[in-house]
C-alpha atoms as a PDB file:
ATOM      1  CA  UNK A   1      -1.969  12.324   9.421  1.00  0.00           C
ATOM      2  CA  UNK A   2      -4.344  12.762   6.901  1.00  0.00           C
ATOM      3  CA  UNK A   3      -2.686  16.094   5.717  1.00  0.00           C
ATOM      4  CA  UNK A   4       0.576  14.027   5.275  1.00  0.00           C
ATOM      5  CA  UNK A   5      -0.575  11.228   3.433  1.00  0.00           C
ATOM      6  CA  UNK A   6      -1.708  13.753   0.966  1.00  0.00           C
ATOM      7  CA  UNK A   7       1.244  15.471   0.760  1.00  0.00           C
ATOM      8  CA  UNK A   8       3.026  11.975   0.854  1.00  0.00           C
ATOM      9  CA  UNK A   9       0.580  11.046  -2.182  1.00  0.00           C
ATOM     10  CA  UNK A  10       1.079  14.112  -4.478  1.00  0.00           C
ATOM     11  CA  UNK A  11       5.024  13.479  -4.085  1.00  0.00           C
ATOM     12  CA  UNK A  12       4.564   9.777  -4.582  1.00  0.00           C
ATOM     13  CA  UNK A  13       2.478  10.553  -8.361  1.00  0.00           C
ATOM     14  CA  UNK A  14       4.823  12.839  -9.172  1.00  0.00           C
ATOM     15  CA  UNK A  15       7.810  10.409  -8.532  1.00  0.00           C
ATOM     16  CA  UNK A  16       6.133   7.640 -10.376  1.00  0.00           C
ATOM     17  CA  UNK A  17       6.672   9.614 -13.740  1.00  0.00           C
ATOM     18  CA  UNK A  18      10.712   8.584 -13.479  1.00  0.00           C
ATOM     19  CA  UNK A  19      10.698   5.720 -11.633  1.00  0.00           C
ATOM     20  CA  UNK A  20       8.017   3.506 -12.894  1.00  0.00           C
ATOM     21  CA  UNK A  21       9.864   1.565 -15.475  1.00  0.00           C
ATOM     22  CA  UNK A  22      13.489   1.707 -13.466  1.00  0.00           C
ATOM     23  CA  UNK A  23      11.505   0.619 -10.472  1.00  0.00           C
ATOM     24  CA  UNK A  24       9.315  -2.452 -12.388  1.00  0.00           C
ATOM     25  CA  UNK A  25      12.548  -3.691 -14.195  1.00  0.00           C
ATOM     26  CA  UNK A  26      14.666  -3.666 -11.892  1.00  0.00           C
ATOM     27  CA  UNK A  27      12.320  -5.439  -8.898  1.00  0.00           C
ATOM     28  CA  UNK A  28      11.955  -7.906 -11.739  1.00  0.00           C
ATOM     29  CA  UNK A  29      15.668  -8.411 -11.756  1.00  0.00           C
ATOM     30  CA  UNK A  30      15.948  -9.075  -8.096  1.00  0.00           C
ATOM     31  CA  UNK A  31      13.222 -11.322  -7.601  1.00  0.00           C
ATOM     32  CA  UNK A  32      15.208 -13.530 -10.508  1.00  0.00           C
ATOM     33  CA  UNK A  33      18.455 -13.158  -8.987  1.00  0.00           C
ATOM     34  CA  UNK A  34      16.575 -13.636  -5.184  1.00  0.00           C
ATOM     35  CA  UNK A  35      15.826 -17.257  -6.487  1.00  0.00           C
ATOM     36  CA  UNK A  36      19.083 -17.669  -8.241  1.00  0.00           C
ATOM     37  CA  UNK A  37      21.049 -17.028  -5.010  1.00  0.00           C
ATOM     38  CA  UNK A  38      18.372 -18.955  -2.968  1.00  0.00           C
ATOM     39  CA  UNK A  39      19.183 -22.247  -5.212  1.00  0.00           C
ATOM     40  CA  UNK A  40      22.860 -21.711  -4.978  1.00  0.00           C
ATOM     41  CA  UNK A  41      22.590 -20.750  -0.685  1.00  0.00           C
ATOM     42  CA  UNK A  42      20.484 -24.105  -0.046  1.00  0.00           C
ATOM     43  CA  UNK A  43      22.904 -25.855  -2.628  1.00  0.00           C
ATOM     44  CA  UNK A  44      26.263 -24.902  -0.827  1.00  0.00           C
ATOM     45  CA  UNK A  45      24.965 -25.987   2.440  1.00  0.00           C
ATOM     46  CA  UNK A  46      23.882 -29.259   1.507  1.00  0.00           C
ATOM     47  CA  UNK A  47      27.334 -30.258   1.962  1.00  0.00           C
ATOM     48  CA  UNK A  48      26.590 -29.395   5.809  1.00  0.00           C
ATOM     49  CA  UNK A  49      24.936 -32.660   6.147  1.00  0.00           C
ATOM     50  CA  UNK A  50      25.376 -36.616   5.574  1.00  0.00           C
ATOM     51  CA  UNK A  51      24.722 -37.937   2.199  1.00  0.00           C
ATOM     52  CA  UNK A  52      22.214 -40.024   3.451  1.00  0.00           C
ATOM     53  CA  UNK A  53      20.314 -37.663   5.694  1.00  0.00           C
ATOM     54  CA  UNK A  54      17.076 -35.696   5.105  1.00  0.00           C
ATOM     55  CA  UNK A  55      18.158 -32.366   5.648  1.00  0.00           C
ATOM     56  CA  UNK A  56      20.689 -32.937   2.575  1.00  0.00           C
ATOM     57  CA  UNK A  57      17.757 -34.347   0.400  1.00  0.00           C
ATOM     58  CA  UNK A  58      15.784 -31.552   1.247  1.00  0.00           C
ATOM     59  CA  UNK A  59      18.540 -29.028   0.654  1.00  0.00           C
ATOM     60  CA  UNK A  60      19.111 -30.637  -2.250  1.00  0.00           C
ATOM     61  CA  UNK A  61      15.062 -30.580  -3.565  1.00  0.00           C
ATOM     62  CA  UNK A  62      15.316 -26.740  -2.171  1.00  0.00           C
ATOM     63  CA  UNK A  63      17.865 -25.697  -4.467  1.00  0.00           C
ATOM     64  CA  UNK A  64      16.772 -27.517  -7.731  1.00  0.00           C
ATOM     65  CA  UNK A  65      13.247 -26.318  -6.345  1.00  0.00           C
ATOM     66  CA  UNK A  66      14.311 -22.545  -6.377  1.00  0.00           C
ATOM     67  CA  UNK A  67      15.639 -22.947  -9.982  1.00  0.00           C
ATOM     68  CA  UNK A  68      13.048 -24.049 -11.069  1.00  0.00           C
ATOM     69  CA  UNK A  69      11.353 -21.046 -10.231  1.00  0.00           C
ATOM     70  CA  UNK A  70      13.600 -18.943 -11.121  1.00  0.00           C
ATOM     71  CA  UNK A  71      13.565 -20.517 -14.802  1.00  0.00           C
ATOM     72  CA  UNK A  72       9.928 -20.161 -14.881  1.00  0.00           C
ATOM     73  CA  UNK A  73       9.709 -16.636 -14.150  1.00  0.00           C
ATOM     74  CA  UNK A  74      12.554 -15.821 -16.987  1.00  0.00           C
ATOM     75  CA  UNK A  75      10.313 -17.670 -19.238  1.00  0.00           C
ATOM     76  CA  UNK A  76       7.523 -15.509 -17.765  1.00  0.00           C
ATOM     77  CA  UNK A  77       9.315 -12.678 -17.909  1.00  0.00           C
ATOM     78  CA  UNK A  78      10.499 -13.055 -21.498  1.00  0.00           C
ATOM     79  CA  UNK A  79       7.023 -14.506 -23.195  1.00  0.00           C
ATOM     80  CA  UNK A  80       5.541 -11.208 -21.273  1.00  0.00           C
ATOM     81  CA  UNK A  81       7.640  -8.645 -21.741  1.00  0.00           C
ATOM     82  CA  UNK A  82       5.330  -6.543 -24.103  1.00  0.00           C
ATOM     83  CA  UNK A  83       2.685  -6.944 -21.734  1.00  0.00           C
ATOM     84  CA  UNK A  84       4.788  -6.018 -18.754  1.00  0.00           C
ATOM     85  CA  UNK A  85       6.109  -2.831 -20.749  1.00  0.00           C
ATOM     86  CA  UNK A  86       2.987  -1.878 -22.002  1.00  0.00           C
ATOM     87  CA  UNK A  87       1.833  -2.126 -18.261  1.00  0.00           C
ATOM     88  CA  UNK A  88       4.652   0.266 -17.311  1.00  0.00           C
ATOM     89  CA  UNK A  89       4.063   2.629 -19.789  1.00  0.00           C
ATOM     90  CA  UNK A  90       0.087   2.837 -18.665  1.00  0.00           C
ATOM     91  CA  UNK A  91       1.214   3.309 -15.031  1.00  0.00           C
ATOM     92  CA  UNK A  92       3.549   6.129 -16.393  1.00  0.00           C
ATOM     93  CA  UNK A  93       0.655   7.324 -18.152  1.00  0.00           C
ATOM     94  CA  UNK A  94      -1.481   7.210 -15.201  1.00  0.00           C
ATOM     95  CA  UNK A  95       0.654   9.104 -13.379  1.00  0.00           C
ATOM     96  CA  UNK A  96       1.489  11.930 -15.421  1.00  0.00           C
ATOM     97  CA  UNK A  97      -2.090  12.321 -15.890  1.00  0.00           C
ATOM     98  CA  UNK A  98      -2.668  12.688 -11.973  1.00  0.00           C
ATOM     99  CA  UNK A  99       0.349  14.723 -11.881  1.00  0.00           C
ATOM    100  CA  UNK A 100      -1.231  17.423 -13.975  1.00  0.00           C
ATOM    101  CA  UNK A 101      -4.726  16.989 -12.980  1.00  0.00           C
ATOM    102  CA  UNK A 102      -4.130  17.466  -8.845  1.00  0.00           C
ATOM    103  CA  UNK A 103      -7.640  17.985  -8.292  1.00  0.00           C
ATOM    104  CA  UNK A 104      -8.428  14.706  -8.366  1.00  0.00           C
ATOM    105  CA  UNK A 105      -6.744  14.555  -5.040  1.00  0.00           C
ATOM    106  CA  UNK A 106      -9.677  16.754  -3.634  1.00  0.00           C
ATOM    107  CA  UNK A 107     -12.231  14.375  -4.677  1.00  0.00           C
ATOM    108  CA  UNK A 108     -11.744  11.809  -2.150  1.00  0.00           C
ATOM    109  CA  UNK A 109     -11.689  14.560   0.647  1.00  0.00           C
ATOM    110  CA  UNK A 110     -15.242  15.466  -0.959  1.00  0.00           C
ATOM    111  CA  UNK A 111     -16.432  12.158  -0.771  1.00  0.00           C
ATOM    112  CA  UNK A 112     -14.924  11.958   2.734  1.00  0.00           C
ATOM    113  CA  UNK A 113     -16.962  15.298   3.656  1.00  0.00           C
ATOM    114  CA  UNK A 114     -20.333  14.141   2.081  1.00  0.00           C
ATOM    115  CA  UNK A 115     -20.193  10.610   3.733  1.00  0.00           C
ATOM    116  CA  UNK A 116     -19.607  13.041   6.856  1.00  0.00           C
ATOM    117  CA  UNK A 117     -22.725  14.652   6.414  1.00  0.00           C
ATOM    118  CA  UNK A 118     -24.847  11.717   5.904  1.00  0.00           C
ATOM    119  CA  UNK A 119     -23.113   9.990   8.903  1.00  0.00           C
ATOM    120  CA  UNK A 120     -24.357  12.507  11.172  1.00  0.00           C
ATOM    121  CA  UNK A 121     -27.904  12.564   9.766  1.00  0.00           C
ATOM    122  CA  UNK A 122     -27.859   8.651  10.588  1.00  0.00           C
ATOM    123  CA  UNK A 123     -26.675   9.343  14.011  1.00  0.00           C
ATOM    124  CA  UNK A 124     -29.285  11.536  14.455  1.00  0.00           C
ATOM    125  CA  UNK A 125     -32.190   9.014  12.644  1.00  0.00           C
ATOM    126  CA  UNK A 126     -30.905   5.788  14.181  1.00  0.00           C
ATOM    127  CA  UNK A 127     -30.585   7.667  18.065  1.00  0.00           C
ATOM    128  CA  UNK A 128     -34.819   8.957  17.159  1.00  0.00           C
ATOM    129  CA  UNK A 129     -35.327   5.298  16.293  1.00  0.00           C
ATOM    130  CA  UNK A 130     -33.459   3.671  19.129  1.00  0.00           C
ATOM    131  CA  UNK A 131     -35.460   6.063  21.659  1.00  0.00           C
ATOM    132  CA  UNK A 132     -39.536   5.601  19.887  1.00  0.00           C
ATOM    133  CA  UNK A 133     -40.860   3.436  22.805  1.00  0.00           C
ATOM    134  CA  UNK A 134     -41.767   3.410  26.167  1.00  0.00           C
ATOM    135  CA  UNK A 135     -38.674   3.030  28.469  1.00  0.00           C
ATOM    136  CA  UNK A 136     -38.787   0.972  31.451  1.00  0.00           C
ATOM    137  CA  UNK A 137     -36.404   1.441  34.032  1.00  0.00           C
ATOM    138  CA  UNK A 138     -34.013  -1.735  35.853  1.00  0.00           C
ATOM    139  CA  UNK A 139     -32.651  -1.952  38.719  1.00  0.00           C
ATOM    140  CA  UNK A 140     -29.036  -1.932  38.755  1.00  0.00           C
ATOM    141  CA  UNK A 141     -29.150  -1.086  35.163  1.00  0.00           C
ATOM    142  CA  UNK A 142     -27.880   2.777  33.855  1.00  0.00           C
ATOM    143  CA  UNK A 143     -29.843   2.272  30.350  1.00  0.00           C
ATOM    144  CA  UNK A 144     -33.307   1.907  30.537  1.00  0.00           C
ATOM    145  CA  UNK A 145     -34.621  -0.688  28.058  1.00  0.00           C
ATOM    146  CA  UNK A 146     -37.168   0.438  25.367  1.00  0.00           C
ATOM    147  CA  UNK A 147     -40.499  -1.232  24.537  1.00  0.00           C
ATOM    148  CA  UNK A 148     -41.197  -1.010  21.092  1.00  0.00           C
ATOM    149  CA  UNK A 149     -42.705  -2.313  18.245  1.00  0.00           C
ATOM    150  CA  UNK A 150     -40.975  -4.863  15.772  1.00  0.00           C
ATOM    151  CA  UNK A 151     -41.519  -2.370  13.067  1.00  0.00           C
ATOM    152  CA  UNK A 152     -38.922   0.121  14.702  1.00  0.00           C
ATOM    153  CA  UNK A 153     -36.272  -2.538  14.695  1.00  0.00           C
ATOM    154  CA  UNK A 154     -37.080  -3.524  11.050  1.00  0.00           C
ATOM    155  CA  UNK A 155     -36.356   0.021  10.192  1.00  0.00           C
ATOM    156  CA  UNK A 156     -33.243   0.424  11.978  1.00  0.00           C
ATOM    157  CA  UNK A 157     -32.145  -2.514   9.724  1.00  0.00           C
ATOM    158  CA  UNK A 158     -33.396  -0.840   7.054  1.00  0.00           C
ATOM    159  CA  UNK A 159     -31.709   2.899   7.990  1.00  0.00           C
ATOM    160  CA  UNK A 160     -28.504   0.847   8.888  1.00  0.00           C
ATOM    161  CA  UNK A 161     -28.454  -0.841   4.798  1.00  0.00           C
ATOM    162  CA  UNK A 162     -29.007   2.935   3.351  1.00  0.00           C
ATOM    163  CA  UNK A 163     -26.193   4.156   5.545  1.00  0.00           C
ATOM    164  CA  UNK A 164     -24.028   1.918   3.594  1.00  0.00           C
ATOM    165  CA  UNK A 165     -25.616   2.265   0.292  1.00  0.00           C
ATOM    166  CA  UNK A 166     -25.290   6.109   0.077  1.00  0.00           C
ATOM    167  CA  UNK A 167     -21.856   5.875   1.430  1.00  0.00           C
ATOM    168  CA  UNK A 168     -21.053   2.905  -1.500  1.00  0.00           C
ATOM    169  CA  UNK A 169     -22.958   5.813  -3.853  1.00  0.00           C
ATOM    170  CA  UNK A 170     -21.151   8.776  -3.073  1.00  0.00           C
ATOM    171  CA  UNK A 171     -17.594   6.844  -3.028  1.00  0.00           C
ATOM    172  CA  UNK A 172     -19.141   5.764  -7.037  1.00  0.00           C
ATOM    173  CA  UNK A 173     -19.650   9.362  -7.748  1.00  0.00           C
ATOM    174  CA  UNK A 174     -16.348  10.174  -6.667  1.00  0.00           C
ATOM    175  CA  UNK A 175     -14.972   7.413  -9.187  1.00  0.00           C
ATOM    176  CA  UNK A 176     -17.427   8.985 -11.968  1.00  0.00           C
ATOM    177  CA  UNK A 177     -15.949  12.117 -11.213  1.00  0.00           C
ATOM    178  CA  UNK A 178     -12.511  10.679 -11.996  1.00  0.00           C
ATOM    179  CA  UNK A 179     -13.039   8.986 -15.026  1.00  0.00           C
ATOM    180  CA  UNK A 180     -15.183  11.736 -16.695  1.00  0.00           C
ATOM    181  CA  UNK A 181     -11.452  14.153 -15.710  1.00  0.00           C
ATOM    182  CA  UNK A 182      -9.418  11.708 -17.030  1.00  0.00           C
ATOM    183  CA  UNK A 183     -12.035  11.158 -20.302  1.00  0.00           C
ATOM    184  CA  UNK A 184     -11.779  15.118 -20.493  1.00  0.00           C
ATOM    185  CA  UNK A 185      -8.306  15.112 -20.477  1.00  0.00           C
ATOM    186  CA  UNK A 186      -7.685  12.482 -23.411  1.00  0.00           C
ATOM    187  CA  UNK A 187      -9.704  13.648 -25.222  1.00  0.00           C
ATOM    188  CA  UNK A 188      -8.345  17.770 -24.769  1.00  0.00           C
ATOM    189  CA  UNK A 189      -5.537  16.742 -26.553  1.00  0.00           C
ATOM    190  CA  UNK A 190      -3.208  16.315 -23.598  1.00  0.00           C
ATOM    191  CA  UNK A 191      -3.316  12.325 -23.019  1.00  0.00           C
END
């Protein structure tokens, strides 16, 4: 699985060069037309019901409701527009960058190999900190419980907070590592 959704991934960026902008405008256009025809579905059936029922007030509310909306966001979309395009362009951007830089798609499998290797050296700290003690043995019982001092247990706290600190470290140096490619990349004339 995690082979495929790399291969699924490298596709995907590569894609995204042609179909960022048809896919942003046109999702734009449907979500406009989704209200439209939502307005117009709850006004039609309206007529369903009594004049003085709820169900045709509400239809009624529903429809003007959903055109509402829909008015809103083609304000939205029309006061916005430069931002929205200039947002489609970066996400082009982004992904032709990707597209031609594929190694950042190694990075996370680094990351995922470092924070690996520290795992296992927790494991093995937090299993010697579990067992410092003197067992004691219970009946009907198939772990013995461990007599230790308070310190150990402050420590395991303590171990348990670094596990998550180097693993929130090494996923930061693996965003570094991608900004200082892309930074290299501008600025080699490319971007």
């Amino acid at each position: 699985m995690a082979f495929a959704t790399i291969i699924i991934s490298i596709i995907y960026v590569f894609l995204l060069k042609w179909i960022t902008k048809p896919l942003l405008y046109i999702s734009m256009v449907l979500i406009l037309v989704g209200f439209i025809l939502l307005g117009g579905f709850a006004w039609m059936h309206k007529d369903e019901y009594q004049p003085e029922s709820e169900n045709y007030k509400y239809s009624q509310y529903g429809a003007i409701a959903a055109w509402f909306v829909a008015f809103v966001y083609l304000i939205c979309m029309c006061c916005c527009y430069k931002n929205i395009s200039l947002g489609a362009s970066i996400m082009e951007c982004a992904s032709e960058f990707v597209s031609q830089n594929i190694r950042i798609v190694v990075l996370p499998l680094i990351a995922y190999f470092l924070s690996m290797i520290f795992m296992v050296y927790w494991v093995f700290t937090a299993v010697y900190l579990f067992s410092v003690g003197k067992p004691t043995w219970e009946a009907d019982s198939f772990i013995a419980k461990i007599d230790r001092k308070e310190e150990f247990e402050y420590m395991g706290w303590y171990f348990l907070f670094g596990l998550f600190w180097a693993i929130a470290f090494i996923i930061c140096t693996q965003q570094f590592m991608i900004g200082a490619l892309s930074c290299m990349w501008c600025y080699s004339g490319q971007g």
